[in-house]
C-alpha atoms as a PDB file:
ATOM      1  CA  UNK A   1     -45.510  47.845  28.657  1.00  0.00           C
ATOM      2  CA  UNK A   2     -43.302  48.273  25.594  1.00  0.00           C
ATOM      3  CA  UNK A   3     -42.942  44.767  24.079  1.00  0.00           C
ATOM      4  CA  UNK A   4     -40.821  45.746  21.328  1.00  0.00           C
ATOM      5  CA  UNK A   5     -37.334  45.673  23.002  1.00  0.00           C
ATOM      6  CA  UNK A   6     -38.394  41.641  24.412  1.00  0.00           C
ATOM      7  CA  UNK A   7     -38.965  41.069  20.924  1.00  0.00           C
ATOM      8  CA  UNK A   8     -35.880  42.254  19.404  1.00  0.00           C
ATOM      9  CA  UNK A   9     -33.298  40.495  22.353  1.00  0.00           C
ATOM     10  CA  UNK A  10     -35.063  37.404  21.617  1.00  0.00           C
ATOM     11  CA  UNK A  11     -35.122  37.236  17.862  1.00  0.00           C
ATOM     12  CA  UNK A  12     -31.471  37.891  18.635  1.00  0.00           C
ATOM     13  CA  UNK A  13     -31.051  35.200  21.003  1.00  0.00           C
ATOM     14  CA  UNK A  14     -32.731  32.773  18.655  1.00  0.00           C
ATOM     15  CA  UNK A  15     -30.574  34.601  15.456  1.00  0.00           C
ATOM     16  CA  UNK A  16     -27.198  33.582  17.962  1.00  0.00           C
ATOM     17  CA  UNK A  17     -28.125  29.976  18.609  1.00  0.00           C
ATOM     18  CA  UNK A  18     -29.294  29.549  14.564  1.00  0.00           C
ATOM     19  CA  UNK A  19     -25.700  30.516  13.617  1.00  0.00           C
ATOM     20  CA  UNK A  20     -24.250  28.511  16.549  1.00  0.00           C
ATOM     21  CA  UNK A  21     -25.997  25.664  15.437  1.00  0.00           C
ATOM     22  CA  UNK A  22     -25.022  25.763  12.323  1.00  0.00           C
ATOM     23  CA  UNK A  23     -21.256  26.158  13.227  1.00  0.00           C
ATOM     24  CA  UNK A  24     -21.030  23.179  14.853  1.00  0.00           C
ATOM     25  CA  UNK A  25     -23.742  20.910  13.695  1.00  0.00           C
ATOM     26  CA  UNK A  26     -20.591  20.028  10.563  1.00  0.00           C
ATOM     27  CA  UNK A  27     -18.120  19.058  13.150  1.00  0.00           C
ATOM     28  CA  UNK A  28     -20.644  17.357  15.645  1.00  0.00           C
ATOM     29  CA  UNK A  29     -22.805  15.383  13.470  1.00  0.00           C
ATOM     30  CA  UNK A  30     -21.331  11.783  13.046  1.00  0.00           C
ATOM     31  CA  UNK A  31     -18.859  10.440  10.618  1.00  0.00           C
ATOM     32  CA  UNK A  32     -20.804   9.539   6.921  1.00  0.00           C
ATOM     33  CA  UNK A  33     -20.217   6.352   6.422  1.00  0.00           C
ATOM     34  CA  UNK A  34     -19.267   5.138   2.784  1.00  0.00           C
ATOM     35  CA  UNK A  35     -20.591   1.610   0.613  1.00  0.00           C
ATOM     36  CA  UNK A  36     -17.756   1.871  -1.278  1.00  0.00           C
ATOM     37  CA  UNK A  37     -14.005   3.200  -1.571  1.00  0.00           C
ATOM     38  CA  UNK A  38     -12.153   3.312  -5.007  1.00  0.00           C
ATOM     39  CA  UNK A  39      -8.670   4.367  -4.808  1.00  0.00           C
ATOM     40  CA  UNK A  40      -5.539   4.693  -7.100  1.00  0.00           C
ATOM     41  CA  UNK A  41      -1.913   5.138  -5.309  1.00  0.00           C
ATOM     42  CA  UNK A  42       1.258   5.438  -5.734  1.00  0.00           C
ATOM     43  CA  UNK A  43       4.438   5.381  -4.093  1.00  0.00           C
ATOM     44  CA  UNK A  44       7.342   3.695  -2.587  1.00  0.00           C
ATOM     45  CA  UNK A  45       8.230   0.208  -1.687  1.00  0.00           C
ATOM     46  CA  UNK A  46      11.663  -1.363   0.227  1.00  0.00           C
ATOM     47  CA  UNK A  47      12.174  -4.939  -0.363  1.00  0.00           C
ATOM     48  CA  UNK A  48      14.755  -7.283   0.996  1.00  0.00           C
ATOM     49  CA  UNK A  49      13.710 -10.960  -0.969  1.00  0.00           C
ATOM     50  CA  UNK A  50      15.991 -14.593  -0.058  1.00  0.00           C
ATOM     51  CA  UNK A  51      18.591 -12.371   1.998  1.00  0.00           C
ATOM     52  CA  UNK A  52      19.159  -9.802  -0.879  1.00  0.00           C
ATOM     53  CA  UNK A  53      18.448  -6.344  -0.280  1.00  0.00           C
ATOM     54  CA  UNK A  54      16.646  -4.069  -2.950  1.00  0.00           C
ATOM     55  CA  UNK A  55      16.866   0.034  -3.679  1.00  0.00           C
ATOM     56  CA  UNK A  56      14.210   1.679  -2.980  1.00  0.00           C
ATOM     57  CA  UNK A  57      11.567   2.063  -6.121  1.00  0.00           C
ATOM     58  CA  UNK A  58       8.234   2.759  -7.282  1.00  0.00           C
ATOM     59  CA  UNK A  59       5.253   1.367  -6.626  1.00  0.00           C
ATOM     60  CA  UNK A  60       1.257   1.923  -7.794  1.00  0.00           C
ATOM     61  CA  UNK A  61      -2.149   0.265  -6.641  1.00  0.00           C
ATOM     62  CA  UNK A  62      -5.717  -0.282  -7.202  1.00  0.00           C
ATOM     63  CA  UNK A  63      -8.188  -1.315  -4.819  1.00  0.00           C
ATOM     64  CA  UNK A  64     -11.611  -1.431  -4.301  1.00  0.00           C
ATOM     65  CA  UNK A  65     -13.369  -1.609  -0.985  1.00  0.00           C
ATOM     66  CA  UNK A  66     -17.171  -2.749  -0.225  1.00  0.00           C
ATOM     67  CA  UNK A  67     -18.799  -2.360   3.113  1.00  0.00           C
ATOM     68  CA  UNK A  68     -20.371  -5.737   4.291  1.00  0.00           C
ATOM     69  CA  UNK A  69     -20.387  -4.387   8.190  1.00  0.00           C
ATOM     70  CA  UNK A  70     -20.421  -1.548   9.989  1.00  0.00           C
ATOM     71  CA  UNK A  71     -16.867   0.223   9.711  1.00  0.00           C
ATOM     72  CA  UNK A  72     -15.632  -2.900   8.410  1.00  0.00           C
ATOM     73  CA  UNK A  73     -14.762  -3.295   4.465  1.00  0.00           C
ATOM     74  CA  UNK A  74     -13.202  -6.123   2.380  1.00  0.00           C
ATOM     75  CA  UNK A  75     -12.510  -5.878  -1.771  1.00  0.00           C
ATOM     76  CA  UNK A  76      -9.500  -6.967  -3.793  1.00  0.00           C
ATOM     77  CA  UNK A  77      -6.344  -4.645  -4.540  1.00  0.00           C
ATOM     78  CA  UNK A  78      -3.857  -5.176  -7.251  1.00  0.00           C
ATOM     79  CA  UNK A  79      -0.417  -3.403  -6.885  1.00  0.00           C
ATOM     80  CA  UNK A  80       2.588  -2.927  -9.457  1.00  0.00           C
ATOM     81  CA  UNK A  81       6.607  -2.447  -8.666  1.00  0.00           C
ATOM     82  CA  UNK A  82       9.706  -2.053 -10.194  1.00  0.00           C
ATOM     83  CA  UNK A  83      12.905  -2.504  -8.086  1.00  0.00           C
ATOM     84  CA  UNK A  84      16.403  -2.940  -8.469  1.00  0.00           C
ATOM     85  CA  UNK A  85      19.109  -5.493  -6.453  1.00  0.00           C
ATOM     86  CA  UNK A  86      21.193  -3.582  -4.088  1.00  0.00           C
ATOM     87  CA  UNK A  87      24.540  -5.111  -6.336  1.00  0.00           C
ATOM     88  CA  UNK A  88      26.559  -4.127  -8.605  1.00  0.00           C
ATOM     89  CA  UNK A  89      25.485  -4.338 -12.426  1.00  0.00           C
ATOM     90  CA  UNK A  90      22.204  -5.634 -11.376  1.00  0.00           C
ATOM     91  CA  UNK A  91      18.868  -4.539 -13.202  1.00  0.00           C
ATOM     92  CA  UNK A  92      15.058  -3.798 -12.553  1.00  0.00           C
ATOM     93  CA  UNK A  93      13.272  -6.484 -11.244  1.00  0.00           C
ATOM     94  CA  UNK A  94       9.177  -6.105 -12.015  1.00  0.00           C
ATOM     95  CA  UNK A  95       6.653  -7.434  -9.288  1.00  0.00           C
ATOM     96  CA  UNK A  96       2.949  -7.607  -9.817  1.00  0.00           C
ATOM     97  CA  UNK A  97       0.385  -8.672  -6.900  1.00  0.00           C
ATOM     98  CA  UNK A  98      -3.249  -9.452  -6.531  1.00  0.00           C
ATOM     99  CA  UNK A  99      -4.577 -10.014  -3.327  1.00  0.00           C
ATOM    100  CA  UNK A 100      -7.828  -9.319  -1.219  1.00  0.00           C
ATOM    101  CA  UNK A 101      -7.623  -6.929   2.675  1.00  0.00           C
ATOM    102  CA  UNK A 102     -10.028  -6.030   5.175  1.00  0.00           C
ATOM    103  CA  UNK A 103     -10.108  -2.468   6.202  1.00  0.00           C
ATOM    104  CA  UNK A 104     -11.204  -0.924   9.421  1.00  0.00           C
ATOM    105  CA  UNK A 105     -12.515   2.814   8.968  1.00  0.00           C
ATOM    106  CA  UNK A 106     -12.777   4.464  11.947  1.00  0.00           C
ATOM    107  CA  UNK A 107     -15.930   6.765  11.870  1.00  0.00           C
ATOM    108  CA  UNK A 108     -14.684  10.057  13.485  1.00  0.00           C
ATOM    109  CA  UNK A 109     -16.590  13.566  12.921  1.00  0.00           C
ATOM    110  CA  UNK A 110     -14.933  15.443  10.577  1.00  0.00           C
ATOM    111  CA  UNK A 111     -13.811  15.345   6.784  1.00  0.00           C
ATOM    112  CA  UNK A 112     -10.359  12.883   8.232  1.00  0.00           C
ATOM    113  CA  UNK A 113     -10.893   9.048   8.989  1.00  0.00           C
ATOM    114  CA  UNK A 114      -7.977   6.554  10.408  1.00  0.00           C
ATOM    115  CA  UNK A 115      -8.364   3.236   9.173  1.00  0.00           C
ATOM    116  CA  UNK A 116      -6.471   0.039   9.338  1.00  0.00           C
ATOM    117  CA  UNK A 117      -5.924  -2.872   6.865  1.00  0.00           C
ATOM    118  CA  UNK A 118      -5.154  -6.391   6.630  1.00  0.00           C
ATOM    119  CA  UNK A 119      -4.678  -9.142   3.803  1.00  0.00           C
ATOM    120  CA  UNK A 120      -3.060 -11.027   1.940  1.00  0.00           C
ATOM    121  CA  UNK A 121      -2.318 -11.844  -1.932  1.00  0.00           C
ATOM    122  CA  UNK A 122       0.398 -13.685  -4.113  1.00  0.00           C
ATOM    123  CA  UNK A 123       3.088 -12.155  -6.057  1.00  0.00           C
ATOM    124  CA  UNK A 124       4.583 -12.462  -9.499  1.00  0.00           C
ATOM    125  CA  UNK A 125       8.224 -11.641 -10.339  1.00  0.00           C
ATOM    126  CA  UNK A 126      10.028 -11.139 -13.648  1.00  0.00           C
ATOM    127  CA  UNK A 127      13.760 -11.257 -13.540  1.00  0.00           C
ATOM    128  CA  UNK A 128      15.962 -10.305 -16.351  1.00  0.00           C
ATOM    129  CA  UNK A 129      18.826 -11.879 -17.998  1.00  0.00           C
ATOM    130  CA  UNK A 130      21.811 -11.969 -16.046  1.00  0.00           C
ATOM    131  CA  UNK A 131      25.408 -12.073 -17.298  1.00  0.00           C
ATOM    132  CA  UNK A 132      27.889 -13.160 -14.385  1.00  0.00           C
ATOM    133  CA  UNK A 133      31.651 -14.305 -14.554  1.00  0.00           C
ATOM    134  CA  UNK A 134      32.191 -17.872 -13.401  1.00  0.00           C
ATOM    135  CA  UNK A 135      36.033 -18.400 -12.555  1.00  0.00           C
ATOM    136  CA  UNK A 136      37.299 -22.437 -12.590  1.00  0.00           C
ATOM    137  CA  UNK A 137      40.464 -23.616 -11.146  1.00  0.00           C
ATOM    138  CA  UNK A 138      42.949 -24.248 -13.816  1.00  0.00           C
ATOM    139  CA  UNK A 139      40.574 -23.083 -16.606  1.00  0.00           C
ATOM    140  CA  UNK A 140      40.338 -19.347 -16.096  1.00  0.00           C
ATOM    141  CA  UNK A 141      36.776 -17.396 -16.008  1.00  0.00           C
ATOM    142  CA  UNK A 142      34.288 -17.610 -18.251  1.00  0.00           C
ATOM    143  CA  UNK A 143      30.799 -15.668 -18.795  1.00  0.00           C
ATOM    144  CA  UNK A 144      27.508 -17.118 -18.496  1.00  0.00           C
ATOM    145  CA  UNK A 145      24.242 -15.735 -18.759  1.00  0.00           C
ATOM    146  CA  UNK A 146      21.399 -17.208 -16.327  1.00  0.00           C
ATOM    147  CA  UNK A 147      18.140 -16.793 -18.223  1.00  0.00           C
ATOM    148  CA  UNK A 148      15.488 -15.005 -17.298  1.00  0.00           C
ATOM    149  CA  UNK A 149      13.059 -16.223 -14.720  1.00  0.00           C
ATOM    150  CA  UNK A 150       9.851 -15.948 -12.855  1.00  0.00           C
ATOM    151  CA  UNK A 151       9.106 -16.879  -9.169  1.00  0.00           C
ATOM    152  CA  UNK A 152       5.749 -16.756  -7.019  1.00  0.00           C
ATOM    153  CA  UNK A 153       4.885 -16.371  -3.065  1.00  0.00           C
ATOM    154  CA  UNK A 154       2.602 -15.606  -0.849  1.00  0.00           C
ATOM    155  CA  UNK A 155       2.356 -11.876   0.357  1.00  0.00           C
ATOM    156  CA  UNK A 156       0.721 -10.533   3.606  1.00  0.00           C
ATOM    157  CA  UNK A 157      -0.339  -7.048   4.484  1.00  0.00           C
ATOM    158  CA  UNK A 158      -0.917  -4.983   7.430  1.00  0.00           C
ATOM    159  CA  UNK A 159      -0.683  -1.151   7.865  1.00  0.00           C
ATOM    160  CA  UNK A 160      -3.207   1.599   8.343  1.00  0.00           C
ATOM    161  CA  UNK A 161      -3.053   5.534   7.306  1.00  0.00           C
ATOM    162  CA  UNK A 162      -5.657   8.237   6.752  1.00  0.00           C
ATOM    163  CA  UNK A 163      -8.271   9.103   3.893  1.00  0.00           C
ATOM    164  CA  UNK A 164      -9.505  12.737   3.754  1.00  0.00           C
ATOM    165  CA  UNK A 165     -13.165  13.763   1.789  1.00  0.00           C
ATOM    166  CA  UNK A 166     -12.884  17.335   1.310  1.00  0.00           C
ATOM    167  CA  UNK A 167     -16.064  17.272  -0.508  1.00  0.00           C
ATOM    168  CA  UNK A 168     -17.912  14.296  -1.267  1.00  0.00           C
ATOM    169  CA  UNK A 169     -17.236  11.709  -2.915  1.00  0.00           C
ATOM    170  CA  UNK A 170     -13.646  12.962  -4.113  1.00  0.00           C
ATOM    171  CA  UNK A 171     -11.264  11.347  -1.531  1.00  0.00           C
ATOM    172  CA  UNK A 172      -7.511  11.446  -0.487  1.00  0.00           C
ATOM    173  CA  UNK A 173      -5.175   8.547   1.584  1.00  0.00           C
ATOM    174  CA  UNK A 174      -2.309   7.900   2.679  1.00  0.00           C
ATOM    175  CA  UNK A 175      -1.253   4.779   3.621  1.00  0.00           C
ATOM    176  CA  UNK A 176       2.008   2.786   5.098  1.00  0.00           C
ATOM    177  CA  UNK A 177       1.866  -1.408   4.788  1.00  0.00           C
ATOM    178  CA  UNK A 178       4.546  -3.517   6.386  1.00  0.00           C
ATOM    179  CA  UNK A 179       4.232  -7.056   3.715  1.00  0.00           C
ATOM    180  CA  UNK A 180       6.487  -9.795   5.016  1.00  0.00           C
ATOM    181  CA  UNK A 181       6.409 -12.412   2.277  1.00  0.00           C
ATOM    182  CA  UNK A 182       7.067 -16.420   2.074  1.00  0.00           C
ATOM    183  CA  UNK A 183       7.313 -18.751  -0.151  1.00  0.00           C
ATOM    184  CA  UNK A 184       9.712 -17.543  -2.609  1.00  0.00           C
ATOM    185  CA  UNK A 185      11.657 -20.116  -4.591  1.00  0.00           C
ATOM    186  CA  UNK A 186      14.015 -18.934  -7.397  1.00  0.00           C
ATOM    187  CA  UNK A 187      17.363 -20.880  -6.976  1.00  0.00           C
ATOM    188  CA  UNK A 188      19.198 -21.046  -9.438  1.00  0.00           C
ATOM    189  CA  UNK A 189      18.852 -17.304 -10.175  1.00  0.00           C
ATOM    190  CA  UNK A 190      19.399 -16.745  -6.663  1.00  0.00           C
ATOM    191  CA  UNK A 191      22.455 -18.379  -6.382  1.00  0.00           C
ATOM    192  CA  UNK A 192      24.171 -16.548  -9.295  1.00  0.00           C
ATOM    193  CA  UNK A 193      22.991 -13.397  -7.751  1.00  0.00           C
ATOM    194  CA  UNK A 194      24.356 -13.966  -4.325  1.00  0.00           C
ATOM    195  CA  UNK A 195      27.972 -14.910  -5.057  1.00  0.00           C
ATOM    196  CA  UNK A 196      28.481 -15.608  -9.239  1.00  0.00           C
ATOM    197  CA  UNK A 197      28.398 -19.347  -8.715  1.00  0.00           C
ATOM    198  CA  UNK A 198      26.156 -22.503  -8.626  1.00  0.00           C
ATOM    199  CA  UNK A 199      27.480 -23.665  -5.294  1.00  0.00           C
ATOM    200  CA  UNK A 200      26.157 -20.787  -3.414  1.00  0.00           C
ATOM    201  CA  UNK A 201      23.649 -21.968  -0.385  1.00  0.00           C
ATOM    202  CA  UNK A 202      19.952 -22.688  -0.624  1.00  0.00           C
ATOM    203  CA  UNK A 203      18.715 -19.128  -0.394  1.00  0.00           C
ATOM    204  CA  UNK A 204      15.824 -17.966   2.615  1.00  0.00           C
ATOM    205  CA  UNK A 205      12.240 -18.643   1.503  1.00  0.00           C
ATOM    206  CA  UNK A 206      11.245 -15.525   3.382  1.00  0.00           C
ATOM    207  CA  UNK A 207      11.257 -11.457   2.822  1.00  0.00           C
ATOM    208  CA  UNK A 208       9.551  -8.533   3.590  1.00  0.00           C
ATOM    209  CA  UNK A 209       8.497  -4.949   1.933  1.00  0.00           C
ATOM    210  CA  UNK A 210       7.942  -1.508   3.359  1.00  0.00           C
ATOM    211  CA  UNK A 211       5.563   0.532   1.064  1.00  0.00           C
ATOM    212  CA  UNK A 212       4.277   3.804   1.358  1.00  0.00           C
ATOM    213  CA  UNK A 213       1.380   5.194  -0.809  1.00  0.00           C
ATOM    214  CA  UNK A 214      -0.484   8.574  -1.597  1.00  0.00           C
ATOM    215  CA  UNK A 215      -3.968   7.905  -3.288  1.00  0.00           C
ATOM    216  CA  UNK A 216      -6.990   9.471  -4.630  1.00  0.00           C
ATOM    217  CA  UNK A 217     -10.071   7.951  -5.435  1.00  0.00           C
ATOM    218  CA  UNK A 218     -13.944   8.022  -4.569  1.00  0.00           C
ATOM    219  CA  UNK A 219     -16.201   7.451  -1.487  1.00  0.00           C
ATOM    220  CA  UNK A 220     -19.360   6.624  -2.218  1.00  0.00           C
END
C-alpha cells in the first residue's frame, strides 16, 4: 500500500488548520488588558455659564489612568480652554480644570475598545477687563471698565468614546463628555455682561459644556 499520498493530504490538512489558526487566533484571543493609559487630546468644547452662551473654542487635556480592578481605571486629568461670550465686543475667556474620573474599558477582541468615564474636578476662570457704557437718567452715559476677575465651581463629567492600539503601546481615542457645572459665582462681572448695568439679576449658579476630544497617548 502506497503511503505516500496519506502522507502528503495530511501534512496538508495539518498545513490548512496551522494557517487557519493563525488567522484567527489575533481576532479570537481576548482583549489585552492595559495597567496604565497616558493620553494627550485636544479638541472642542461648548459652554453656556450663569445663562450666557459661549462660541465654540478650543480645548486640550491630560490624563492619566491606573487600573486598580478589572476593566475599571481611575487617575487624575487636567484640561485647558479658551472661549469667547456669545456678545458683542466680548473677549476670550481662559478656563483651566483639574479633576479625577473613573473609566470603564470594555475588553473586546480586537485592536478597538469602548469605554466610558465619569468624574468630577473644579474649574478656574480668568476674565478680562471689560469696558461697558453705563447710561444715567439726566446725566448721559458714561464708560466704565469692570476689572478683571476670577471665579471657581465644581465640574462633573460623564461621556465615553473609543481608544484604538494599532500596535502596542501607541494608542488613539476619541472621546465626547457632557460636564454640567455648579457653583459658579462671579456677580458683579456677570451683571455687566448680561445687560451693561449693576442692577441686572442675580445670575444662575449653574452651566454646562459639550467637549469633544481626539487623543494619542500610550497603553501600557
Amino acid at each position: 500500500m502506497d503511503l505516500e499520498p496519506m502522507k502528503r493530504t495530511t501534512m496538508m490538512r495539518w498545513g490548512a488548520s496551522l494557517i487557519l489558526a493563525t488567522t484567527i487566533a489575533p481576532v479570537a484571543s481576548p482583549a489585552r488588558a492595559s495597567a496604565i493609559d497616558l493620553t494627550a487630546s485636544a479638541g472642542f468644547v461648548k459652554r453656556s455659564l450663569a445663562e450666557t452662551d459661549y462660541k465654540t473654542g478650543f480645548t486640550w487635556q491630560l490624563n492619566g489612568d491606573l487600573t486598580f480592578f478589572p476593566m475599571l481605571m481611575m487617575g487624575p486629568y487636567i484640561a485647558f480652554a479658551s472661549t469667547t461670550p456669545d456678545l458683542d465686543g466680548a473677549t476670550s475667556i481662559s478656563f483651566r480644570t483639574i479633576g479625577a474620573r473613573l473609566k470603564l474599558k470594555i475588553p473586546l477582541p480586537g485592536p478597538v475598545q469602548p469605554f466610558g468615564v465619569a468624574g468630577a474636578g473644579w474649574a478656574h476662570g480668568d476674565f478680562p477687563d471689560q469696558r461697558l457704557q453705563v447710561c444715567v437718567d439726566g446725566r448721559g452715559c458714561i464708560g466704565r471698565t469692570v476689572p478683571s476677575a476670577t471665579a471657581n465651581f465644581a465640574e462633573f463629567l460623564v461621556g465615553g468614546g473609543l481608544i484604538w492600539t494599532p500596535a502596542a503601546p501607541l494608542a488613539f481615542t476619541a472621546e465626547f463628555n457632557w460636564r454640567p457645572t455648579t457653583g459658579y459665582t462671579n456677580d458683579t462681572y456677570e451683571n455687566q455682561i448680561q445687560s451693561g448695568q449693576t442692577s441686572a439679576p442675580e445670575p444662575s449658579r449653574n452651566g454646562v459644556a459639550w467637549v469633544g476630544l481626539l487623543g494619542v497617548g500610550l497603553s501600557l
